[in-house]
N, C-alpha and C. Protein backbone atom coordinates (compact mmCIF):
# COMPACT_ATOMS: atom_id res chain seq x y z
N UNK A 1 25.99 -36.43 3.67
CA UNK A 1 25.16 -35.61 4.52
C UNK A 1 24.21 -36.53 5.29
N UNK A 2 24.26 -36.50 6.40
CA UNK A 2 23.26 -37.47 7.28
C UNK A 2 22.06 -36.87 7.04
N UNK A 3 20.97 -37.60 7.84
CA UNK A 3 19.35 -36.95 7.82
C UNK A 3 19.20 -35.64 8.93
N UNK A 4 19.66 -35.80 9.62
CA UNK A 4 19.50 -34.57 10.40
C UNK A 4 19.82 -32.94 10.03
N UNK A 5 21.11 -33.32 9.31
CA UNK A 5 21.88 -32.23 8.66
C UNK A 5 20.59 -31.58 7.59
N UNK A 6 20.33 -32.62 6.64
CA UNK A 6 19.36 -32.71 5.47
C UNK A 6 17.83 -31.55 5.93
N UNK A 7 17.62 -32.23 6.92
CA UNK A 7 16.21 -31.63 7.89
C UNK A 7 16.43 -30.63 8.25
N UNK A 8 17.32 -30.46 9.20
CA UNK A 8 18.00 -29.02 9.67
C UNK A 8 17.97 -27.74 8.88
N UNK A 9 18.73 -28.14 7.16
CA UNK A 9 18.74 -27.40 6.50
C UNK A 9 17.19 -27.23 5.58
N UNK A 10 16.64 -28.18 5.78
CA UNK A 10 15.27 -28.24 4.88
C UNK A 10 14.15 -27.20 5.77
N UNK A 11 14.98 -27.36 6.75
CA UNK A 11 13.38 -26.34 7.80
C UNK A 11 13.75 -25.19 7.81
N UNK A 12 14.93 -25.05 7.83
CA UNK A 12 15.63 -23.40 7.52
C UNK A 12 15.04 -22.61 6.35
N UNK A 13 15.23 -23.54 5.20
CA UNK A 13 14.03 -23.24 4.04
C UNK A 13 13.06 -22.73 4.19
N UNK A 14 12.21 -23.71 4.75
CA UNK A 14 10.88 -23.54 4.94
C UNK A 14 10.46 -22.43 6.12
N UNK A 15 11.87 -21.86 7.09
CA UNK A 15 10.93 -21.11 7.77
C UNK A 15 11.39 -19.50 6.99
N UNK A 16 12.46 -19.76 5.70
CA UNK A 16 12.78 -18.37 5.23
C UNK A 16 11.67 -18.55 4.53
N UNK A 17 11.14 -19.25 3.82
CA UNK A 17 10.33 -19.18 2.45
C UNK A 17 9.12 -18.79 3.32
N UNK A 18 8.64 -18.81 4.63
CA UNK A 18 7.49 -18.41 5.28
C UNK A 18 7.93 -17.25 5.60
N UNK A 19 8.85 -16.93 6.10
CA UNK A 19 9.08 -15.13 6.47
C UNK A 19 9.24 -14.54 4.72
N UNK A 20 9.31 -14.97 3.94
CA UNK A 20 9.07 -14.53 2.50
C UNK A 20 7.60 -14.03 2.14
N UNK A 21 6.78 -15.19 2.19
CA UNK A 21 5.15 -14.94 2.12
C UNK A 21 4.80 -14.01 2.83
N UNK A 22 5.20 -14.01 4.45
CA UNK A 22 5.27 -12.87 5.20
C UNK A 22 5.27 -11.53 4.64
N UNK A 23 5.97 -11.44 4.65
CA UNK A 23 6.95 -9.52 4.06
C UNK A 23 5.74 -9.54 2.75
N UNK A 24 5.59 -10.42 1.87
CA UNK A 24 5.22 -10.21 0.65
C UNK A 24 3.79 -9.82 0.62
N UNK A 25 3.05 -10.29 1.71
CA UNK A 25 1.57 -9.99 1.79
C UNK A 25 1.40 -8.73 2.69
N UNK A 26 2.36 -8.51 3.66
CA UNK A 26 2.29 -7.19 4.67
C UNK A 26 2.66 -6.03 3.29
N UNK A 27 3.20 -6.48 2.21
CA UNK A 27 3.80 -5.32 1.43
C UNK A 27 2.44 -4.85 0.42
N UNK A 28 1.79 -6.07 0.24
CA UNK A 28 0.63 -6.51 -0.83
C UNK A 28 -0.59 -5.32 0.09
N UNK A 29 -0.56 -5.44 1.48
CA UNK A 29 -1.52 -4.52 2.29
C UNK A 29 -1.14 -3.04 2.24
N UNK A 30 -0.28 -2.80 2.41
CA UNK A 30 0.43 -2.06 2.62
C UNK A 30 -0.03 -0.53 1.13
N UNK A 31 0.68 -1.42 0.10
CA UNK A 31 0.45 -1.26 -0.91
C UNK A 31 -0.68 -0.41 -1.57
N UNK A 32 -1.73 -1.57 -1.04
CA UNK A 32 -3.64 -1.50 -1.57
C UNK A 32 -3.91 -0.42 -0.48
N UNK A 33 -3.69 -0.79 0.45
CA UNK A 33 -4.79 0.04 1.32
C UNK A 33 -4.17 1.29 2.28
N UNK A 34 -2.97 1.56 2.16
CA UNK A 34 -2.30 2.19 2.77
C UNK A 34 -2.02 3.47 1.76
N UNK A 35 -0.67 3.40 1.54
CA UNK A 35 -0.03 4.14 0.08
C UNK A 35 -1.02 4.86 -1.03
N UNK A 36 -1.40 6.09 -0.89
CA UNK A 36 -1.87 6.79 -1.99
C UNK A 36 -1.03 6.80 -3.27
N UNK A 37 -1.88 6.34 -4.50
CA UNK A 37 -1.05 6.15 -5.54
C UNK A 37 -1.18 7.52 -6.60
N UNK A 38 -0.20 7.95 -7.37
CA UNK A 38 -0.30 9.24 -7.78
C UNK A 38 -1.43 9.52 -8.64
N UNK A 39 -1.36 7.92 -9.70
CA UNK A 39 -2.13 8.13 -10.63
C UNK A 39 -3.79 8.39 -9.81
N UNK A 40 -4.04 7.52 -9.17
CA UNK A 40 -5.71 7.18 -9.11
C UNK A 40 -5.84 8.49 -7.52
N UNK A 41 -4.27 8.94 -7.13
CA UNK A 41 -5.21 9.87 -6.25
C UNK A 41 -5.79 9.23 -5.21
N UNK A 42 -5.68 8.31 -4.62
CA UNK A 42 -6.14 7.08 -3.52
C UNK A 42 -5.72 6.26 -3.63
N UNK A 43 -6.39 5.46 -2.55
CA UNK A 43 -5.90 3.71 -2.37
C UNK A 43 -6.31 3.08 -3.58
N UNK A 44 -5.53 2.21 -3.66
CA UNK A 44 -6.33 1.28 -5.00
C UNK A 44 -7.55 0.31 -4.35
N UNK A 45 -7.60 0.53 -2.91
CA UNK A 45 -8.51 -0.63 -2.33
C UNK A 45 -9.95 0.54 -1.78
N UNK A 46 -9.56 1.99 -2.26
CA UNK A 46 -10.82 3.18 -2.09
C UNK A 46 -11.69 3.05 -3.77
N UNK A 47 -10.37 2.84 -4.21
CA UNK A 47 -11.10 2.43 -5.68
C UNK A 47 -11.61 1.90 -6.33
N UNK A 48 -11.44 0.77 -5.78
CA UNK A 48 -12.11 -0.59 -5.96
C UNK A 48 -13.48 -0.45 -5.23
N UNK A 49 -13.83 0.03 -4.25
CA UNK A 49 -15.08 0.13 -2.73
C UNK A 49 -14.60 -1.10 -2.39
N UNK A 50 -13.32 -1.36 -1.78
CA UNK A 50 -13.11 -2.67 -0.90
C UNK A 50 -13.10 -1.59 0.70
N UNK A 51 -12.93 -0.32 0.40
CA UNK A 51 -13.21 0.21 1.84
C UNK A 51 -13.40 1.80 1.31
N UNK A 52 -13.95 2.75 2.84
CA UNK A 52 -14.42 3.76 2.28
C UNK A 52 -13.53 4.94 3.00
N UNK A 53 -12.87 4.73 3.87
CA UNK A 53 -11.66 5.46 4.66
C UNK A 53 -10.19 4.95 4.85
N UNK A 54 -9.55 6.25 5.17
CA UNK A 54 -7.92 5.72 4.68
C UNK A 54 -7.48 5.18 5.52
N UNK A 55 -6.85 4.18 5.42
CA UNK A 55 -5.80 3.46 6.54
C UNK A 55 -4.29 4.12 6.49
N UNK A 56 -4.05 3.20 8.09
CA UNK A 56 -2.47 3.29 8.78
C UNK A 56 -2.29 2.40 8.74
N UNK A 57 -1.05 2.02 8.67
CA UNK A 57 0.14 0.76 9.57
C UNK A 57 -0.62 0.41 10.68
N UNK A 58 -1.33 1.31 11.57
CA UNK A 58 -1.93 0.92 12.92
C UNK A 58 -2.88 -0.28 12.66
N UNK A 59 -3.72 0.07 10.99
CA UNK A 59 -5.25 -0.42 11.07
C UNK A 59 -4.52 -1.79 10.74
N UNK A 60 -3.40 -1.76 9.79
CA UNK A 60 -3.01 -3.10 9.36
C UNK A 60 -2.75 -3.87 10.76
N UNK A 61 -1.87 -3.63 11.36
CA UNK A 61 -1.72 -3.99 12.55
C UNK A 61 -3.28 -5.04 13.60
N UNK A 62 -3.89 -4.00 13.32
CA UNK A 62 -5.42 -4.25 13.81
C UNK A 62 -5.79 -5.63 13.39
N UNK A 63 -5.81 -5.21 11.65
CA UNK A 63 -6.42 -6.84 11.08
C UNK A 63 -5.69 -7.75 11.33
N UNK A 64 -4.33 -7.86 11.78
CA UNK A 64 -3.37 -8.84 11.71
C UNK A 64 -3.66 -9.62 13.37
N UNK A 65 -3.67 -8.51 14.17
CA UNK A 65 -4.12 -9.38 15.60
C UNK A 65 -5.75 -9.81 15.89
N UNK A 66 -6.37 -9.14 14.80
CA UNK A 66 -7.55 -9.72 14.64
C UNK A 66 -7.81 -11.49 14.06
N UNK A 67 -7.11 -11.10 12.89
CA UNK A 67 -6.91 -12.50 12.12
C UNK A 67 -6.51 -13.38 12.97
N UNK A 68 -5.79 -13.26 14.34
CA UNK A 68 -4.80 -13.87 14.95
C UNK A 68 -5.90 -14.46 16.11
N UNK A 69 -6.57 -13.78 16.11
CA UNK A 69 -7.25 -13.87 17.77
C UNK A 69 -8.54 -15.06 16.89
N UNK A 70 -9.16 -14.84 15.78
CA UNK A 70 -10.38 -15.40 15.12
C UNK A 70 -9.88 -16.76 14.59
N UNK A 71 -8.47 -16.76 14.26
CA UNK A 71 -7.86 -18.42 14.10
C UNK A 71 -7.59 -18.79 15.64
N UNK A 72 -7.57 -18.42 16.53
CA UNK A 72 -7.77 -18.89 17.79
C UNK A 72 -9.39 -19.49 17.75
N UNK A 73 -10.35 -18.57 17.66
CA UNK A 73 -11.76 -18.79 18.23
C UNK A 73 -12.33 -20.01 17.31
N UNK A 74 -11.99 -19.65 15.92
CA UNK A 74 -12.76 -19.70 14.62
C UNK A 74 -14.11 -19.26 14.44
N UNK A 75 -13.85 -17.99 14.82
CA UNK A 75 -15.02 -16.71 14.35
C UNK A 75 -14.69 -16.13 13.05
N UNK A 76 -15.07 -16.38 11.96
CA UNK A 76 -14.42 -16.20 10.70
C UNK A 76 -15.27 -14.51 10.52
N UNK A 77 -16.06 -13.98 11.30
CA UNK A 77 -16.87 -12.61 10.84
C UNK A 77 -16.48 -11.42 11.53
N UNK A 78 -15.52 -11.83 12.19
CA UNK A 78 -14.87 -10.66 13.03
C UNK A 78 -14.09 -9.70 12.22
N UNK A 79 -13.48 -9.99 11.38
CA UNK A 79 -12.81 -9.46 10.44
C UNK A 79 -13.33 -8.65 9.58
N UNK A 80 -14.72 -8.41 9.59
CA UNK A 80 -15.64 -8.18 8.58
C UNK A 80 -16.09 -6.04 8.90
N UNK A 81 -15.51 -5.95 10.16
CA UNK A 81 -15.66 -4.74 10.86
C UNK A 81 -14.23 -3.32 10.36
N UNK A 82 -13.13 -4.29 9.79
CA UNK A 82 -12.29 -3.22 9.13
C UNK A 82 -12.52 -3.19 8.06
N UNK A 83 -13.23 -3.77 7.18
CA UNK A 83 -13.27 -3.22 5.84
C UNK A 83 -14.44 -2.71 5.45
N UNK A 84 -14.97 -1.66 6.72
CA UNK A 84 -15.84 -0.65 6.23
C UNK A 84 -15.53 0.48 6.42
């Protein structure tokens, strides 16, 4: 196997194992703050007081181009406006 082949296939890895983390943390949101759970009757993230109203897919959406726009600026407090 030459080096290129080696690399080729090594970044393929690395960009499934990143669309992995991906899916796994949109599911992790999803999950907490979305999905009413039967037992607790709410979010597990209403239960906790990590927030005090229900989310959508939309709001996730929200934090995600938020997060996106504040690793542009590096305004790390912008983010600080959806989880009330």
């Amino acid at each position: 196997m030459t080096f290129k082949l080696w690399q080729a296939k090594n970044e393929g890895l690395v960009v499934g194992s990143l669309n992995h983390a991906h899916s796994v943390a949109l599911f992790a949101m999803y999950y907490n703050f979305v999905r009413i759970h039967k037992t607790l009757r709410t979010m597990p993230a209403m239960a906790a007081n990590v927030t005090k109203r229900l989310w959508e897919i939309g709001d996730i959406v929200g934090v995600l181009e938020a997060w996106e726009q504040t690793a542009a600026s590096g305004n790390a407090h912008a983010l600080s406006s959806f989880f009330q």
